[in-house]
Protein backbone atom coordinates (compact mmCIF):
# COMPACT_ATOMS: atom_id res chain seq x y z
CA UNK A 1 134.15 123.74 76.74
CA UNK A 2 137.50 122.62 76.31
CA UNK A 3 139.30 121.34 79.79
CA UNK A 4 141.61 123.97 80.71
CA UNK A 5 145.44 123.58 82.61
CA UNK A 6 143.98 121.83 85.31
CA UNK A 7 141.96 119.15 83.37
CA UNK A 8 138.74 121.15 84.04
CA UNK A 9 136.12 122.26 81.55
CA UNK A 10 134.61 125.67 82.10
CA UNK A 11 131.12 123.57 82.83
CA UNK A 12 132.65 121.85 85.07
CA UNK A 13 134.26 124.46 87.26
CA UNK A 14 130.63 125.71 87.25
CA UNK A 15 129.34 122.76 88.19
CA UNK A 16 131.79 122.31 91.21
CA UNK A 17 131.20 126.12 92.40
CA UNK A 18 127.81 125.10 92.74
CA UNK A 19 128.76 122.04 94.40
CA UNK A 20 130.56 124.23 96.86
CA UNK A 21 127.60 126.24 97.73
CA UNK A 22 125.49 123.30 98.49
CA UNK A 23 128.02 122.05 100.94
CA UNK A 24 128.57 125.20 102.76
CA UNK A 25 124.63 125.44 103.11
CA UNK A 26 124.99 121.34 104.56
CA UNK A 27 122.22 120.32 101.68
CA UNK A 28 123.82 116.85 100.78
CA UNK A 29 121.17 115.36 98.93
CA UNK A 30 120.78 118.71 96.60
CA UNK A 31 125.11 118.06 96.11
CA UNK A 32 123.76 114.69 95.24
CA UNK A 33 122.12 115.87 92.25
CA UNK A 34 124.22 117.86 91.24
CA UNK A 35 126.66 115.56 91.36
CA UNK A 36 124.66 113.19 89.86
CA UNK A 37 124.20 115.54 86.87
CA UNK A 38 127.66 116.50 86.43
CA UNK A 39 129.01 112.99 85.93
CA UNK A 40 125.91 111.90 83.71
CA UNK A 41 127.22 114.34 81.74
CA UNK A 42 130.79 113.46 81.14
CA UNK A 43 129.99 109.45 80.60
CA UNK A 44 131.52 109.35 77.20
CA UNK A 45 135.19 107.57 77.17
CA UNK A 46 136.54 110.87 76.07
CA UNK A 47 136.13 112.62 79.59
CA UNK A 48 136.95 109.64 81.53
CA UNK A 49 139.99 111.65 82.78
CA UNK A 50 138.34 114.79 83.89
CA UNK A 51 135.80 112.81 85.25
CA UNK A 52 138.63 110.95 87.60
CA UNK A 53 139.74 114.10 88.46
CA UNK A 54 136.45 115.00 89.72
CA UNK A 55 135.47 112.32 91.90
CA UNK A 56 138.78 112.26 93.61
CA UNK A 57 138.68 116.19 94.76
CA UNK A 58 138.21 116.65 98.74
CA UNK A 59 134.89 118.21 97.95
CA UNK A 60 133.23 115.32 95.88
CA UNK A 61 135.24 113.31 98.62
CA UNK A 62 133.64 114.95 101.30
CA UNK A 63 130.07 114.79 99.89
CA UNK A 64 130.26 111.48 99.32
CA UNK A 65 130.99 110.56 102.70
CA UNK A 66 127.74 112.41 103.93
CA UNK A 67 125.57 110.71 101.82
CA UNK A 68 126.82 107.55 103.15
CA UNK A 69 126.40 108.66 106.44
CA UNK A 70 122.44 109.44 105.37
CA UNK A 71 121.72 105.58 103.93
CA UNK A 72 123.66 104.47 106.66
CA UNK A 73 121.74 106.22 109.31
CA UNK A 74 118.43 105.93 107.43
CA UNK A 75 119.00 102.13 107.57
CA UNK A 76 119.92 101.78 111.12
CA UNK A 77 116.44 103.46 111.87
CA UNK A 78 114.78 100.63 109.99
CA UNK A 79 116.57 98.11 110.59
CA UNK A 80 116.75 97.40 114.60
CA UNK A 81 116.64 93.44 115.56
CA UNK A 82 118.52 93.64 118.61
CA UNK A 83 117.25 89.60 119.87
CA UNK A 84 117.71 90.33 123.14
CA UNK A 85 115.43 94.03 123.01
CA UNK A 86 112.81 94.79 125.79
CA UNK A 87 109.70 96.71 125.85
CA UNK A 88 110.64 99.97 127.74
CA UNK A 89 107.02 101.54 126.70
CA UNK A 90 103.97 101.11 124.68
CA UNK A 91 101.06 103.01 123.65
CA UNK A 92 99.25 101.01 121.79
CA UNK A 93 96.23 103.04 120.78
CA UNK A 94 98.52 105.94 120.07
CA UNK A 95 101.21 103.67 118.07
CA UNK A 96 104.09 104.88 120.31
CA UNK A 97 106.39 102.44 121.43
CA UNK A 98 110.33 102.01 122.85
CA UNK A 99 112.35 98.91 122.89
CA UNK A 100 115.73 98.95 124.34
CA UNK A 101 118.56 96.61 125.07
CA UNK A 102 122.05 96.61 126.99
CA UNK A 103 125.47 96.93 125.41
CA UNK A 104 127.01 93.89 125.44
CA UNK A 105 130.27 95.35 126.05
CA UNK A 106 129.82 98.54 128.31
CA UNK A 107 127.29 98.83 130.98
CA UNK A 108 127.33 102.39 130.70
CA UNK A 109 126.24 102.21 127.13
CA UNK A 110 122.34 101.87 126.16
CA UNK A 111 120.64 100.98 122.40
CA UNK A 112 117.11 101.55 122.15
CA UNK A 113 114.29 102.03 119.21
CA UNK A 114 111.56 104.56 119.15
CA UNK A 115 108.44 104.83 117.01
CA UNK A 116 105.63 106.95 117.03
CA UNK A 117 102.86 108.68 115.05
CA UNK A 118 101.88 111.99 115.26
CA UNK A 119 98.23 112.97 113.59
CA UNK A 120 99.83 115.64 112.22
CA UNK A 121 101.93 117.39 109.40
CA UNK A 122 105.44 116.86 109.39
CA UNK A 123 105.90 120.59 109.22
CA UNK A 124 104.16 121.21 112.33
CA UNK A 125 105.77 118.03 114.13
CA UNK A 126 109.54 118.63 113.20
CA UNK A 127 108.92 122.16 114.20
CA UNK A 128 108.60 121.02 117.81
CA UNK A 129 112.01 119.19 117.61
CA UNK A 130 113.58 121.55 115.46
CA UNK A 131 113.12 125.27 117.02
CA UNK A 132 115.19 124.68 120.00
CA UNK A 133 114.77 127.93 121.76
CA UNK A 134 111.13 126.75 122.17
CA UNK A 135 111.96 123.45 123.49
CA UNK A 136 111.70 124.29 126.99
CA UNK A 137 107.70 124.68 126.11
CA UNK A 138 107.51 120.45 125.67
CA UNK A 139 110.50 119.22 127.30
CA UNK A 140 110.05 119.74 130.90
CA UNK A 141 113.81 117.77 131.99
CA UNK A 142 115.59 120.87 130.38
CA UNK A 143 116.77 123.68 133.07
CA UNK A 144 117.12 126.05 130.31
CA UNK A 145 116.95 127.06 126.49
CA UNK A 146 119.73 125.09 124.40
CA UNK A 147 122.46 127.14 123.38
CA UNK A 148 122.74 127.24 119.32
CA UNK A 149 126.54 127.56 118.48
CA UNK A 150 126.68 126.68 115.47
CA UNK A 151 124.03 126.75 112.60
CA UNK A 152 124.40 126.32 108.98
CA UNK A 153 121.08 126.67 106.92
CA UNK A 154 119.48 124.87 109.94
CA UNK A 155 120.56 121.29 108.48
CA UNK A 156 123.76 121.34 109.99
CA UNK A 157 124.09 122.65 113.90
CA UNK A 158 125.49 122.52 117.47
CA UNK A 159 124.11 122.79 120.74
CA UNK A 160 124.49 123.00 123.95
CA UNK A 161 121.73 122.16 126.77
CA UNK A 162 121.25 121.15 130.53
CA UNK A 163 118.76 118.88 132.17
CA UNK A 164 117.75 117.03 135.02
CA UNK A 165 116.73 113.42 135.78
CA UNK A 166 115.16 111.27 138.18
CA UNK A 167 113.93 113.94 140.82
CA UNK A 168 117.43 115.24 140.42
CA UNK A 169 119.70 112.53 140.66
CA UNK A 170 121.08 112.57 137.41
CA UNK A 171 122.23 116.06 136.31
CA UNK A 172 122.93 115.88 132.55
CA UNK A 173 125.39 118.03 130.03
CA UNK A 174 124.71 117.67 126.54
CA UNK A 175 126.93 119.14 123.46
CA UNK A 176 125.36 117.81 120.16
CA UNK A 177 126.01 118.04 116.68
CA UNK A 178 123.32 117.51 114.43
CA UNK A 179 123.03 116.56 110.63
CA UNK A 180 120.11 117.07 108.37
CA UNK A 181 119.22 115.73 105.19
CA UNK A 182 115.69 116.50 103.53
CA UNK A 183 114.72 114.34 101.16
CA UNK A 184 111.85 115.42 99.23
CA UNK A 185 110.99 112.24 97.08
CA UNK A 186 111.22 110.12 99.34
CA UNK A 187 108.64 112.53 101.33
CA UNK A 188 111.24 112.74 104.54
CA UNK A 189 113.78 114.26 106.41
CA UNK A 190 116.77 112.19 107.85
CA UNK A 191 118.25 113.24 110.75
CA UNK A 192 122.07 112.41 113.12
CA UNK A 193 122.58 114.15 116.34
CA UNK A 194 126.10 112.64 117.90
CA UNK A 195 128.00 114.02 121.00
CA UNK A 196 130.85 116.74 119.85
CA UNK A 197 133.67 114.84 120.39
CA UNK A 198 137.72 116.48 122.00
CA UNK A 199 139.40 118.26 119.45
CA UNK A 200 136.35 119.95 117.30
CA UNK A 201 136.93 123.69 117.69
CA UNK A 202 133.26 123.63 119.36
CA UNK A 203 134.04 121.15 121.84
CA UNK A 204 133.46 122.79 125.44
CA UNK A 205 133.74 120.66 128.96
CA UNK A 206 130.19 120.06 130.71
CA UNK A 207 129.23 122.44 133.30
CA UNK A 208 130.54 122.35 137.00
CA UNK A 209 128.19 119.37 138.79
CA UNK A 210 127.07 117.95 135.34
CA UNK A 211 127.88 114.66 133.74
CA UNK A 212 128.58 115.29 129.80
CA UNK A 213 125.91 112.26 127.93
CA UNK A 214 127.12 110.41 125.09
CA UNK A 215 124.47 110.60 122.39
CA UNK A 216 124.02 109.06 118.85
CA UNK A 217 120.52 108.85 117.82
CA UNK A 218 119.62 108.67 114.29
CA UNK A 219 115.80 109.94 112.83
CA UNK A 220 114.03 109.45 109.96
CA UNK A 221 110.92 111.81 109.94
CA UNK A 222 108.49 110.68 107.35
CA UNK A 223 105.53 112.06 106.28
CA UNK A 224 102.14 109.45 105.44
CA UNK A 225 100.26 111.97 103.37
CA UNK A 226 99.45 115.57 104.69
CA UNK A 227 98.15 115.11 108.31
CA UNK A 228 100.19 112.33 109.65
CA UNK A 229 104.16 111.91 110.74
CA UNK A 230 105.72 108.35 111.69
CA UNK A 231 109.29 108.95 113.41
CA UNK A 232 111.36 106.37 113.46
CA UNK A 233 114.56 106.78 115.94
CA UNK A 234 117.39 104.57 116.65
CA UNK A 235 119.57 105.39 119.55
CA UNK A 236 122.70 104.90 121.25
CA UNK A 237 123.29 106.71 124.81
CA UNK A 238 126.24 106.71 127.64
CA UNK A 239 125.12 107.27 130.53
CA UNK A 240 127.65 108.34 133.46
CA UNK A 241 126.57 105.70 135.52
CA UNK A 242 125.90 101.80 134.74
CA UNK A 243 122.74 101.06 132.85
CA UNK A 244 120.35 98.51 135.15
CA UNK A 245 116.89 97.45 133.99
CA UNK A 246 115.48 99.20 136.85
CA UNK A 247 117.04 102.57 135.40
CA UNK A 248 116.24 102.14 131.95
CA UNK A 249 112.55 100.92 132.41
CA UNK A 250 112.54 104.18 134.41
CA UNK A 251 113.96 106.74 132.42
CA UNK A 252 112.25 104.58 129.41
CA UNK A 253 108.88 104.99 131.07
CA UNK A 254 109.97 108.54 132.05
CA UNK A 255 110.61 109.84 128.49
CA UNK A 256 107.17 107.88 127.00
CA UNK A 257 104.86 109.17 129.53
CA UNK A 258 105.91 112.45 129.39
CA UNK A 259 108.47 113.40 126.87
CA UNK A 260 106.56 111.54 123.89
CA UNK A 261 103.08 112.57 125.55
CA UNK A 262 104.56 116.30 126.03
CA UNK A 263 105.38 116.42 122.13
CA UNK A 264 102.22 114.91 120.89
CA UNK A 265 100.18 117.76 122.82
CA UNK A 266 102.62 120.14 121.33
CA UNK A 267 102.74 119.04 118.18
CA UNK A 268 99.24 119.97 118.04
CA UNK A 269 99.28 122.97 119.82
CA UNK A 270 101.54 123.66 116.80
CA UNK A 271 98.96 123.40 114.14
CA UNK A 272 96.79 126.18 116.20
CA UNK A 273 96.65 130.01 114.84
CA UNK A 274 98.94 131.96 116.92
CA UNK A 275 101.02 129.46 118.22
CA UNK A 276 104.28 130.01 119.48
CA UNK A 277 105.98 128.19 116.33
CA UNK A 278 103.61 129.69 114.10
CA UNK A 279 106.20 133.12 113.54
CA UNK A 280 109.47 131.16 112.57
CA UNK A 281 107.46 128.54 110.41
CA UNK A 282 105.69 131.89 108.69
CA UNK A 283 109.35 133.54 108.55
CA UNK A 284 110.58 129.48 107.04
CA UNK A 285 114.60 131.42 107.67
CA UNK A 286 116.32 128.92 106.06
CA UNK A 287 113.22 126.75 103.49
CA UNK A 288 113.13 124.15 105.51
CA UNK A 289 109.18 124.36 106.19
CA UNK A 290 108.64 124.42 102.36
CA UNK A 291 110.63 121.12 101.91
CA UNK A 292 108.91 119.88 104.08
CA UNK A 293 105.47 120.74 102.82
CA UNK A 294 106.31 119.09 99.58
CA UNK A 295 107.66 116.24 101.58
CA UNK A 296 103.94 115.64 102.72
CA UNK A 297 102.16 116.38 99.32
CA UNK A 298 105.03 113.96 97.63
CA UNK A 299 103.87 110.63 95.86
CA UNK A 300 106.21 108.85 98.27
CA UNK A 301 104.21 110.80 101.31
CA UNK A 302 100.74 109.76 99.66
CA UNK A 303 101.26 106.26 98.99
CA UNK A 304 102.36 105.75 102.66
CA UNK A 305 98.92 107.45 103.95
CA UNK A 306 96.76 104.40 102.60
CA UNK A 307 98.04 102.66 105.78
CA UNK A 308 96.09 104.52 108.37
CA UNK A 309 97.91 103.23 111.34
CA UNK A 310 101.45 104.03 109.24
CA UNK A 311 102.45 100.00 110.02
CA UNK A 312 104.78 100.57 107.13
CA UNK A 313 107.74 97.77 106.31
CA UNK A 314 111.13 98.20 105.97
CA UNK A 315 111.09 98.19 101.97
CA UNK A 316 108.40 101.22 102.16
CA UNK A 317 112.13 103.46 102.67
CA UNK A 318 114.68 101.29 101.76
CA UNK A 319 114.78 101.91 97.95
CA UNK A 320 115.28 105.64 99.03
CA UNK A 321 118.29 104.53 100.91
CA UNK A 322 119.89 102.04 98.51
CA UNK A 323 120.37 104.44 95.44
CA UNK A 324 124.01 104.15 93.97
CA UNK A 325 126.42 107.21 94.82
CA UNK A 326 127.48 108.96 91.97
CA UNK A 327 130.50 107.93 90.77
């Protein structure tokens, strides 16, 4: 249609309301081709000014930034060559391993790189990470089930949890906000958990005796055909004490020997009938599960399974990651 007062075309206010509800629901990467759609379709010179009006709105602002934030986190995840990194634990046999390395400017502050492979659907693995008030089932450091405060559509949420370190030493306080981005074609989900920050209406101080961690770890969850999962995690934590070797071989060894070992074993208690995850993955509240379903059965998904052991390079993701944002 013709643009109206506003320099807007009835298809395009359309398009934006729909825009709208894909950001309230936190699914980027569907806004992304949407987006994507919209401006395809006012290339010709003639539109060139409703199309400037467009990309310069908060909300095509705003979406934008997010899908930066997924490439950017996505890459980070592949992309870890810290020279001075140490083996903090290795399972060779399984393919789990962690590297870490120290800030160079805080000793507080920590970096390390996870990878593992689950013989399992991604489904049944992320539903292990992702049903928090069933975490306390695999992650024995917890003192109780994470508080959800905020939740939109499951891809977007904050939480608040408790737990306990080194025989007690190290009482921990953790208030996280969490991104999600499923990306079906490329056969994974993307994933940014960061430390709520002063000033966010959700922000809350730790609990009395508790020291508040600093997290940013970013995820990429990938599925290698329909019965395996390679996670790939990049992290970044502040700890409220300095960081030695001795404490992060430790806690390093700590979280492989039991934390990854604990979610393996749950992972596949998972795929068993009448499981404890089997009701909200049956209920699939929010069609998560289903993405990820066709995550596994997608081409990307299938042509990643010919490499048994998942020993996949850096360009097996990347040209998911380096696709231009709609301009």
């Amino acid at each position: 249609g013709l643009p109206g007062d506003d320099g807007l075309s009835q298809a395009s206010k359309g398009s934006l309301a729909r825009l709208q509800v894909l950001v309230e629901g936190a699914d980027f990467l569907g806004a992304e081709v949407e987006l994507t759609k919209l401006m395809d379709e006012l290339a010709d010179p003639a539109t060139a000014d409703e199309r400037a009006i467009i990309s310069a709105s908060p909300l095509v602002m705003h979406i934008k930034d997010e899908l930066r934030l997924y490439r950017e986190v996505a890459q980070q995840c592949c992309q870890f060559t810290e020279p001075d990194s140490f083996l903090l634990y290795s399972n060779e046999h399984l393919h789990q391993s962690i590297h870490g390395s120290f800030d160079r400017h805080n000793p507080r502050v920590f970096h390390y790189h996870l990878r593992m492979v689950f013989p399992f659907q991604l489904a049944h693995v992320f539903s292990v990470a992702f049903e928090e008030e069933l975490s306390t089932e695999w992650n024995s450091m917890l003192l109780k089930t994470p508080e959800l405060i905020e939740n939109e559509q499951g891809l977007h949420t904050v939480t608040s949890s408790q737990a306990s370190a080194m025989l007690g030493l190290l009482k921990l306080d953790f208030l996280d906000r969490t991104q999600r981005f499923i990306d079906v074609e490329g056969g994974m989900l993307v994933e940014y958990v960061k430390t709520v920050e002063e000033g966010y209406d959700c922000h809350r101080p730790p609990i009395k005796g508790f020291k508040r961690v600093e997290n940013d770890v970013k995820s990429i969850w990938a599925a290698c055909g329909p019965e395996k999962t390679l996670l790939l995690q990049a992290g970044t934590v502040q700890l409220p004490i300095p960081v030695t070797k001795w404490l992060a071989t430790s806690i390093g060894g700590l979280a492989g020997r039991h934390l990854i070992s604990n979610m393996v074993k749950t992972a596949q208690r998972a795929t068993q009938p009448g499981n404890p995850w089997d009701k909200a993955m049956a209920e699939d509240s929010f069609g998560i599960y289903s993405k990820l379903y066709q995550c596994a059965q997608s081409p990307a998904s299938l042509a990643r399974s010919r490499d048994r052991e998942c020993h996949l390079s850096n360009s097996d993701f990347q040209r998911f990651f380096n696709r231009t944002l709609p301009h």
